[in-house]
C-alpha atoms as a PDB file:
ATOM      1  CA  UNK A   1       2.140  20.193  -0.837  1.00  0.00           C
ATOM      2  CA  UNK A   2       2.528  22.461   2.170  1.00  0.00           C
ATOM      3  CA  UNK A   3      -0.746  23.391   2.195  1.00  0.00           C
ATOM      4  CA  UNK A   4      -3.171  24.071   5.233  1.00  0.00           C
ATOM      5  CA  UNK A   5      -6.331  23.397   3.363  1.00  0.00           C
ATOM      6  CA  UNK A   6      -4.913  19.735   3.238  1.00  0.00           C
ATOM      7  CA  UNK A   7      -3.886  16.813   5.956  1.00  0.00           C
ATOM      8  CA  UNK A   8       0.175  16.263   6.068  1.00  0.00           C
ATOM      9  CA  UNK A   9       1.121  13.198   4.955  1.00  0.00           C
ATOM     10  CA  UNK A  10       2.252  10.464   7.408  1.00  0.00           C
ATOM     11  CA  UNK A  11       1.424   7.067   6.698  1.00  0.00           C
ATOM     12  CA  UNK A  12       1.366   4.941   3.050  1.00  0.00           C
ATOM     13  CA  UNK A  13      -1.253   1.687   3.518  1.00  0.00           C
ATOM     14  CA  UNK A  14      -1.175  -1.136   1.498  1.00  0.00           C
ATOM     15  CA  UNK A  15      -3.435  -4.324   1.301  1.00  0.00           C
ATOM     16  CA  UNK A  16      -2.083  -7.781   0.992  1.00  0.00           C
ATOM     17  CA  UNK A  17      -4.183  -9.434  -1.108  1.00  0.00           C
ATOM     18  CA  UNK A  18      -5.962  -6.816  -2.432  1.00  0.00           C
ATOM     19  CA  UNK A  19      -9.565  -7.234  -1.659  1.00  0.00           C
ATOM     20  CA  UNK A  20     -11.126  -5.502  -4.155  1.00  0.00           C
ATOM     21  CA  UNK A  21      -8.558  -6.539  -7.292  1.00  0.00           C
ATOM     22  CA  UNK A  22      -9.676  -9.816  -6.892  1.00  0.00           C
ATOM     23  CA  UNK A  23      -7.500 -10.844  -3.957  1.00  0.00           C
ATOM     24  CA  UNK A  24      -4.548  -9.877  -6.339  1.00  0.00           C
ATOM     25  CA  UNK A  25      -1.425 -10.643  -3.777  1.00  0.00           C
ATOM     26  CA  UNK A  26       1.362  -8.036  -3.959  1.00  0.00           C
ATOM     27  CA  UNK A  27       5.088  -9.311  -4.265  1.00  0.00           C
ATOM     28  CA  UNK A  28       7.806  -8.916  -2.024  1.00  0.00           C
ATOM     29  CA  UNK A  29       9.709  -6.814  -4.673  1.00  0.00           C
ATOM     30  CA  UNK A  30       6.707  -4.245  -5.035  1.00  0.00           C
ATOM     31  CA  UNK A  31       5.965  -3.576  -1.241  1.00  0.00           C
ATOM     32  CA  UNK A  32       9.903  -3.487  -0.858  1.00  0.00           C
ATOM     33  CA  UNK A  33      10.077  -0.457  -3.638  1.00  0.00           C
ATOM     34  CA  UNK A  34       6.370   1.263  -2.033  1.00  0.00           C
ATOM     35  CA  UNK A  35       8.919   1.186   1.241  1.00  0.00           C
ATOM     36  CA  UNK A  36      11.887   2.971  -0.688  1.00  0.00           C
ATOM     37  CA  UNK A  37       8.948   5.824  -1.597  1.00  0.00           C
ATOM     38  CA  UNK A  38       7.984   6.348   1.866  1.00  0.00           C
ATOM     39  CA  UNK A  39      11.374   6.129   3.157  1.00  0.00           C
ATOM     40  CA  UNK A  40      12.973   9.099   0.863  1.00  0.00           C
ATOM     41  CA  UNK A  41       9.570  10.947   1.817  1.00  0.00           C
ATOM     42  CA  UNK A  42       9.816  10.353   5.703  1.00  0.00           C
ATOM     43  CA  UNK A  43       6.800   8.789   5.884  1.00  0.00           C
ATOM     44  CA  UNK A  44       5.780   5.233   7.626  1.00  0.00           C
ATOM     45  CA  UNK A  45       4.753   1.802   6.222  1.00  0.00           C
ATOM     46  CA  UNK A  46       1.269  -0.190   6.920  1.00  0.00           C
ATOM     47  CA  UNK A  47       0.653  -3.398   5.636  1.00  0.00           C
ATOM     48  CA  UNK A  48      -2.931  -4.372   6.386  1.00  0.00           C
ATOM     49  CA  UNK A  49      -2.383  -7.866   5.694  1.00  0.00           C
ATOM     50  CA  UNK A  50      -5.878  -9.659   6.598  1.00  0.00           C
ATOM     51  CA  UNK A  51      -4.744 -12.520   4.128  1.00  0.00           C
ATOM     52  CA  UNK A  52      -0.909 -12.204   3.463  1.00  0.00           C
ATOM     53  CA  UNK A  53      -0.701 -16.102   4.426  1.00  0.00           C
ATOM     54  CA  UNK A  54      -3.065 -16.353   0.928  1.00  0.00           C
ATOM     55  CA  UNK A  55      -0.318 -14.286  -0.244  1.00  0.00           C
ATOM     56  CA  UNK A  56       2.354 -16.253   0.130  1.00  0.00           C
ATOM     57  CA  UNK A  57       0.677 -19.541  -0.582  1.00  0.00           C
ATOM     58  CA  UNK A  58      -0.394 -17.870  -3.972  1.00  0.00           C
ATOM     59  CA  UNK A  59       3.189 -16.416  -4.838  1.00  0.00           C
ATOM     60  CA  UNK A  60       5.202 -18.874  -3.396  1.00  0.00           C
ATOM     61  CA  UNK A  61       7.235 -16.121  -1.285  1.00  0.00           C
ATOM     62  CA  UNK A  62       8.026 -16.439   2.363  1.00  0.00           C
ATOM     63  CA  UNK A  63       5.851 -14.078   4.163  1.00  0.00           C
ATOM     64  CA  UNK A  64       8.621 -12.842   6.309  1.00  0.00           C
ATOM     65  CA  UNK A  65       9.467 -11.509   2.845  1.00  0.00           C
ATOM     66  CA  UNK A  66       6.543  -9.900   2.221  1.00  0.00           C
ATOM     67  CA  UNK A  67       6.281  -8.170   5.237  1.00  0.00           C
ATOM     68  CA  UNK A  68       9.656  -7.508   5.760  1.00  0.00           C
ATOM     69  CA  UNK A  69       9.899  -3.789   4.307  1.00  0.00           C
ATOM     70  CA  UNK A  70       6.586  -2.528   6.283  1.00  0.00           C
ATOM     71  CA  UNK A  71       6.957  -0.843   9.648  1.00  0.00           C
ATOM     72  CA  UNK A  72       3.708  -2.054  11.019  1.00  0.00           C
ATOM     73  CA  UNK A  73       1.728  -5.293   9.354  1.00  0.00           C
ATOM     74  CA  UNK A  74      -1.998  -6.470  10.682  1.00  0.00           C
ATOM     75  CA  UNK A  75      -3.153  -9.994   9.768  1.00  0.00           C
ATOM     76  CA  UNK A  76      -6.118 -11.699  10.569  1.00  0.00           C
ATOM     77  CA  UNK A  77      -6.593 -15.089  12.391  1.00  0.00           C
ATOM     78  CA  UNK A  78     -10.060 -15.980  11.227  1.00  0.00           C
ATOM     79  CA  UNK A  79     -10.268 -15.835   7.206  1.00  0.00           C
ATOM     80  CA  UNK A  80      -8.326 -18.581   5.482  1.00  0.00           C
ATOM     81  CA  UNK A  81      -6.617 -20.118   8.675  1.00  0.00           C
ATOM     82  CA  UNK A  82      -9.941 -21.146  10.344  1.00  0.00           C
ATOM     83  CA  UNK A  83      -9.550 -19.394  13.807  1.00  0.00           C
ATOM     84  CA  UNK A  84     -12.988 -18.773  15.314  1.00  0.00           C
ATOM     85  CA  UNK A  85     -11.485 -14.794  16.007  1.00  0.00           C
ATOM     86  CA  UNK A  86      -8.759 -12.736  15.997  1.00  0.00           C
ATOM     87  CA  UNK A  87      -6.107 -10.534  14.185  1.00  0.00           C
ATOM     88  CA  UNK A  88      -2.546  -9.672  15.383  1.00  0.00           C
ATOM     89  CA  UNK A  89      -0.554  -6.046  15.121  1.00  0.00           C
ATOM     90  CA  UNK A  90       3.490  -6.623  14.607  1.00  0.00           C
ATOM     91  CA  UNK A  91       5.587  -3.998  14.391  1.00  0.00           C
ATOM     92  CA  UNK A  92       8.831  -2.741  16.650  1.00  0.00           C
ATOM     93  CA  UNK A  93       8.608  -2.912  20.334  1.00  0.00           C
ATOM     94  CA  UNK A  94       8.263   0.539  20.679  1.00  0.00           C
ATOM     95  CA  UNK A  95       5.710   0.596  18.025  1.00  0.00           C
ATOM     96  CA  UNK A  96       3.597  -2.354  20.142  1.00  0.00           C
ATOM     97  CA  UNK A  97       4.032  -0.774  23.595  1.00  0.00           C
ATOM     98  CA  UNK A  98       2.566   2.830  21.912  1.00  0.00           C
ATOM     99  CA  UNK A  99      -0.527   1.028  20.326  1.00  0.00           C
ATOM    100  CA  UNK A 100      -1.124  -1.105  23.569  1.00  0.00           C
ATOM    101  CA  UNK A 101      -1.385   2.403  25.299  1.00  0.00           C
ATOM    102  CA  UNK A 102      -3.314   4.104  22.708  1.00  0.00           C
ATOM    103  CA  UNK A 103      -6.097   0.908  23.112  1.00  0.00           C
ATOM    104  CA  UNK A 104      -6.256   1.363  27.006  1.00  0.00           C
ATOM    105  CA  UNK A 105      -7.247   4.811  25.894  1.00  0.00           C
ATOM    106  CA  UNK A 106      -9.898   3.476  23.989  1.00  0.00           C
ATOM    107  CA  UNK A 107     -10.748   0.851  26.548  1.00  0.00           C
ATOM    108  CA  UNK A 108     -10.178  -1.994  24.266  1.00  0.00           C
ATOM    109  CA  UNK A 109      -8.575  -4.821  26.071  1.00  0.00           C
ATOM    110  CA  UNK A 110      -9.497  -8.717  26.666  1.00  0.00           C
ATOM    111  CA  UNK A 111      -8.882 -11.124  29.581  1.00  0.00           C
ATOM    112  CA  UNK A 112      -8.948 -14.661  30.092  1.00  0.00           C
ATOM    113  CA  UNK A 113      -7.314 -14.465  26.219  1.00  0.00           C
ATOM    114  CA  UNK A 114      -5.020 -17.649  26.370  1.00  0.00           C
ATOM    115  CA  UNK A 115      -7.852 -19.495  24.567  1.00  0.00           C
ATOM    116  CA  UNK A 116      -7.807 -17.300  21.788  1.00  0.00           C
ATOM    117  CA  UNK A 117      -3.969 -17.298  21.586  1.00  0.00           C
ATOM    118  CA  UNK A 118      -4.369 -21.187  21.730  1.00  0.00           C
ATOM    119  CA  UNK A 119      -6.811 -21.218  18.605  1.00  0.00           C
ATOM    120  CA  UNK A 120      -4.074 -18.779  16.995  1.00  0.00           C
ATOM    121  CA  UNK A 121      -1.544 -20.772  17.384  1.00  0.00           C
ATOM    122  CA  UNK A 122      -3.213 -23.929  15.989  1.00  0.00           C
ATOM    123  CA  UNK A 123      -3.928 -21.474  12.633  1.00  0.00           C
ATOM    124  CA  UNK A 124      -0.801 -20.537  12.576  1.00  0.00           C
ATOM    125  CA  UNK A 125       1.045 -24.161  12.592  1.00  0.00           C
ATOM    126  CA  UNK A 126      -1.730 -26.408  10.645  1.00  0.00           C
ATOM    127  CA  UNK A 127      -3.788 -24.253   8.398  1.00  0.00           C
ATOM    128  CA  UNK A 128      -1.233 -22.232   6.423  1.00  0.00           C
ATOM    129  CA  UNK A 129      -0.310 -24.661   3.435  1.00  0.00           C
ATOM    130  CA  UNK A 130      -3.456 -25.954   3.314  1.00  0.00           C
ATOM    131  CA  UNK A 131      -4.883 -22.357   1.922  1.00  0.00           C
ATOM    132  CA  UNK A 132      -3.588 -23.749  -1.882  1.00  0.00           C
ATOM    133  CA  UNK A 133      -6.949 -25.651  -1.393  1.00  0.00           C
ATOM    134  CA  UNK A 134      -9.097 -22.848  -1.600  1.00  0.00           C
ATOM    135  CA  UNK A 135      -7.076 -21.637  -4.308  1.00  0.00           C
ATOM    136  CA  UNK A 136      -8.089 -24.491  -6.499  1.00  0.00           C
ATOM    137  CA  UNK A 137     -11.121 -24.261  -5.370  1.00  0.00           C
ATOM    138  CA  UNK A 138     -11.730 -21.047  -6.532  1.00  0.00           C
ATOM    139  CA  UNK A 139      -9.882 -21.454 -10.012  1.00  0.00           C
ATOM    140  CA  UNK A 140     -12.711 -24.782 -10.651  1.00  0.00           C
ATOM    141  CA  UNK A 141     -15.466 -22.673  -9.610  1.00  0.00           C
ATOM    142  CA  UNK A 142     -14.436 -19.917 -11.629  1.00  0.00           C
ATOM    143  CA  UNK A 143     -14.245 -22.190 -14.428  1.00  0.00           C
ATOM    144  CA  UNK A 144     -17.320 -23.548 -13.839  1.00  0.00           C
ATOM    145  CA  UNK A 145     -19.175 -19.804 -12.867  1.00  0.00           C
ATOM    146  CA  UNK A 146     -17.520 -18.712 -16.736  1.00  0.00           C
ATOM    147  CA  UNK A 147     -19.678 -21.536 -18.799  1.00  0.00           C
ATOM    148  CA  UNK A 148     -23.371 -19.886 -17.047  1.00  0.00           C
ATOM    149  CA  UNK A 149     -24.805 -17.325 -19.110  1.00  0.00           C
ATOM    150  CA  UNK A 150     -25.029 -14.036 -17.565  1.00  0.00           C
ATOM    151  CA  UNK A 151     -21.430 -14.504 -15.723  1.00  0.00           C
ATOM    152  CA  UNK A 152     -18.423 -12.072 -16.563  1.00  0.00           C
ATOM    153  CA  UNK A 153     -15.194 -12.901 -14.722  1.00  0.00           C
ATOM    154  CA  UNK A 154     -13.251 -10.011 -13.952  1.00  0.00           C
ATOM    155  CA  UNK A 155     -10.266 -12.779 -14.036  1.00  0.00           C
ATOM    156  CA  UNK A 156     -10.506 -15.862 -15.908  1.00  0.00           C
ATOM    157  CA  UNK A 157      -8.090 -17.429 -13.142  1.00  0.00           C
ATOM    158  CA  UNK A 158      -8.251 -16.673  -9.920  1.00  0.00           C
ATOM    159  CA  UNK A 159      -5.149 -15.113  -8.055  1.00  0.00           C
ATOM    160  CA  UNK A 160      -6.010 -16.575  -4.589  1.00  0.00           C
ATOM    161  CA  UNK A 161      -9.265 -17.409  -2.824  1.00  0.00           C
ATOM    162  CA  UNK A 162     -11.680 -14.627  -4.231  1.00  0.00           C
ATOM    163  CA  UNK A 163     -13.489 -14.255  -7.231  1.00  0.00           C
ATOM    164  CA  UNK A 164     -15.261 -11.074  -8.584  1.00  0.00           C
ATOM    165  CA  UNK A 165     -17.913 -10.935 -11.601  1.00  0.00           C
ATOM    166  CA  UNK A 166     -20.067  -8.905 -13.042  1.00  0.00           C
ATOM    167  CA  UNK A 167     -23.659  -9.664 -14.068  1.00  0.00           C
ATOM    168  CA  UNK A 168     -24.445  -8.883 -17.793  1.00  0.00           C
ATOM    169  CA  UNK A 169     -28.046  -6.827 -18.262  1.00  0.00           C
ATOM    170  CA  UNK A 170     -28.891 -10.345 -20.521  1.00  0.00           C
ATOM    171  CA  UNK A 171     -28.776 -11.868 -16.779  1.00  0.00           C
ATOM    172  CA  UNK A 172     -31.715 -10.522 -16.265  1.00  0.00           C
ATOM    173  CA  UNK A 173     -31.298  -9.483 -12.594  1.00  0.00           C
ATOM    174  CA  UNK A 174     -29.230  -7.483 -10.583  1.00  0.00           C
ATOM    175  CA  UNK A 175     -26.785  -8.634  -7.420  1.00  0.00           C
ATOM    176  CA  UNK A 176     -28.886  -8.309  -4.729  1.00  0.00           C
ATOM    177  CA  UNK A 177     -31.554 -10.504  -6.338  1.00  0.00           C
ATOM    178  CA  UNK A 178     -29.177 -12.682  -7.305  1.00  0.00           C
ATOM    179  CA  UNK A 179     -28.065 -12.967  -3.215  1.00  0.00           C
ATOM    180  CA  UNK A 180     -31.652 -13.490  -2.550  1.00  0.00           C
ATOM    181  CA  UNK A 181     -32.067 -16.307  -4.893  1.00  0.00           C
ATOM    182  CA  UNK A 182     -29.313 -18.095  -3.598  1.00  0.00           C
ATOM    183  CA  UNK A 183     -29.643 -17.289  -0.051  1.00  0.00           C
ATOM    184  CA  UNK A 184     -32.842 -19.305  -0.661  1.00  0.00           C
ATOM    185  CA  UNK A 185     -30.950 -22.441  -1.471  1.00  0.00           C
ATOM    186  CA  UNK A 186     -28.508 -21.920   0.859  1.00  0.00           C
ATOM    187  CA  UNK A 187     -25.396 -20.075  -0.401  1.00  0.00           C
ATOM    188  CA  UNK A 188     -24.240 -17.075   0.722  1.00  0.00           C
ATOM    189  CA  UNK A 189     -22.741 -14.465  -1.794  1.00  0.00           C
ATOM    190  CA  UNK A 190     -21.132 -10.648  -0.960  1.00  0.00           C
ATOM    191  CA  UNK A 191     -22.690  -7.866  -3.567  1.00  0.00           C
ATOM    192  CA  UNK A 192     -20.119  -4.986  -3.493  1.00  0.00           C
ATOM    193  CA  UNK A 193     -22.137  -3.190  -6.501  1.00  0.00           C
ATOM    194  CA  UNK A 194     -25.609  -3.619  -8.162  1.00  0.00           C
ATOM    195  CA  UNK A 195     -24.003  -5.792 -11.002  1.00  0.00           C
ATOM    196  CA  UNK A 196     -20.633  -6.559  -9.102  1.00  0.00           C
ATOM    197  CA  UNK A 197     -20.228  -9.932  -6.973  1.00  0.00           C
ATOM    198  CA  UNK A 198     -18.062 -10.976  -4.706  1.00  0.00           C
ATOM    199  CA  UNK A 199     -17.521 -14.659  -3.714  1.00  0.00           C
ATOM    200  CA  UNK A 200     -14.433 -15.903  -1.095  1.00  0.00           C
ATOM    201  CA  UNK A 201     -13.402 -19.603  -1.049  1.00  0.00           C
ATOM    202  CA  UNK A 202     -12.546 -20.579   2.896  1.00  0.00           C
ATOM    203  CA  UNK A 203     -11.649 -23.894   4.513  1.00  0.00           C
ATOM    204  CA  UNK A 204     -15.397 -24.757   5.738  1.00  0.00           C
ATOM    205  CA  UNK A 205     -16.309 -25.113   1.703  1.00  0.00           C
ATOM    206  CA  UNK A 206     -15.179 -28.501   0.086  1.00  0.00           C
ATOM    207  CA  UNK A 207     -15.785 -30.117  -3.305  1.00  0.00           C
ATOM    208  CA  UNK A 208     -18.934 -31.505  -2.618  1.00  0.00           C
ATOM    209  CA  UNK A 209     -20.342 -27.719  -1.496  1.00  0.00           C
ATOM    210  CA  UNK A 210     -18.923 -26.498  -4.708  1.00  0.00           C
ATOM    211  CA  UNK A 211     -21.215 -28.781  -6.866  1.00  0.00           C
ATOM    212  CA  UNK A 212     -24.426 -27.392  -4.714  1.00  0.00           C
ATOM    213  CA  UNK A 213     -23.009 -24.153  -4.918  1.00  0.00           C
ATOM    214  CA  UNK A 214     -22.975 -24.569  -8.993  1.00  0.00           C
ATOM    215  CA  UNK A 215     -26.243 -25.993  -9.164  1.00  0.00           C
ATOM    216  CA  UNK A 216     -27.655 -22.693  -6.829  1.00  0.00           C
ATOM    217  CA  UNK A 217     -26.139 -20.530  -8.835  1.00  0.00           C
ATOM    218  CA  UNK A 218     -27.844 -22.317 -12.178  1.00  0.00           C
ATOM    219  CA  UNK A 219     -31.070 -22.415 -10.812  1.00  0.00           C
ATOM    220  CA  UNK A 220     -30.875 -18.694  -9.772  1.00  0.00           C
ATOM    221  CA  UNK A 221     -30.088 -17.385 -13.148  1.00  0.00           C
ATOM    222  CA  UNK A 222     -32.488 -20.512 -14.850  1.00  0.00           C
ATOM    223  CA  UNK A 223     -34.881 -18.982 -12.923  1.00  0.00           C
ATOM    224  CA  UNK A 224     -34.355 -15.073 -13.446  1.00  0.00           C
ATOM    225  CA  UNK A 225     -34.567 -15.892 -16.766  1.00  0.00           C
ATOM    226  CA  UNK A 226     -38.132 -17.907 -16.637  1.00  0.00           C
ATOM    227  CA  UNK A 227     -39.594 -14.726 -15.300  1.00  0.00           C
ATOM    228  CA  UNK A 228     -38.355 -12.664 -17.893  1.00  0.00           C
ATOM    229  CA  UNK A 229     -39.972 -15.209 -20.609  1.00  0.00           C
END
């Protein structure tokens, strides 16, 4: 509403895959028909797509597609397609030369960046197809995560690379003990609640870290549940 007690309305955001639904991707047809809404409403289009490659691995949809209806898109180098840094803003031209000004103003800038374009453009051309790897992955460790007591999947299958679970009070422990334990033997998990866990597949894990990563994770709980006898 026109109201001056609240902000006016410019800009819609989406995520592509949505972090927190489980790396969910978002179709073509949706974002296309979010676009339609902010285009009878005058408003603008972001697509903050940090993993839209796992998007269109997992959907089987060109990602020109996907991005197509947005006015501005973001996607990140460094998750699934293994650069060491970097994300990238697309948009229009003019769009592009107004956020280059806007980060002089800011003082962001980099030189000496052709190295980092270089590592880009490797992602870019060789890791792409190979993200339907961690997908599997992350459908047999879910699998595998399901059969431990204590473990509720929030998704039985996975929808890209991420997982989320909760940990049922019969686990015994909460998340962040549960990160300890298994820091201990050397995995690395993501609490984003006191029962709520995160866990992303990427291309350093293989098969063979998924078996010690199974065998933390049942020693963690085996032993939260020693204590409590």
């Amino acid at each position: 509403a026109d109201d001056v007690h609240h902000p006016r309305t410019r800009l819609i955001c989406l995520e592509n895959t949505h972090n927190r639904k489980g790396g969910e991707p978002l179709s073509g047809a949706y974002t296309a028909a979010v676009s339609e809404i902010a285009t009878r409403r005058g408003l603008k289009l972001h697509l903050d797509g940090a993993r839209i490659f796992n998007a269109s691995v997992a959907l089987g949809e060109d990602v020109r597609r996907l991005t197509a209806p947005a006015d501005s898109v973001s996607f990140c180098l460094s998750k699934g397609l293994g650069a060491p840094v970097g994300s990238l803003l697309c948009g229009s031209g003019a769009f592009i030369r107004g956020a280059r000004r806007i980060r002089k103003q800011l003082g962001g800038g980099m030189r000496q960046a052709g190295v980092i374009a270089a590592a880009g453009i490797v992602a870019l051309t060789t890791m792409v197809d190979r993200l339907a790897d961690d997908h599997r992955r992350a459908r047999r460790l879910a699998s595998s995560l399901a059969a431990l007591p204590g473990i509720v999947l929030e998704a039985e299958r996975p929808a890209s690379n991420m997982i989320f679970f909760q940990l049922h009070e019969s686990a015994g422990l909460e998340a962040a003990q549960l990160e300890d334990g298994l820091r201990a033997r050397d995995v690395l998990i993501h609490p984003v609640g006191h029962r709520r866990v995160r866990l992303v597949l990427h291309h350093d894990i293989d098969d063979e870290d998924l078996e010690r990563a199974l065998e933390a994770f049942s020693e963690a709980l085996g032993a939260s549940g020693r204590r409590r006898s």
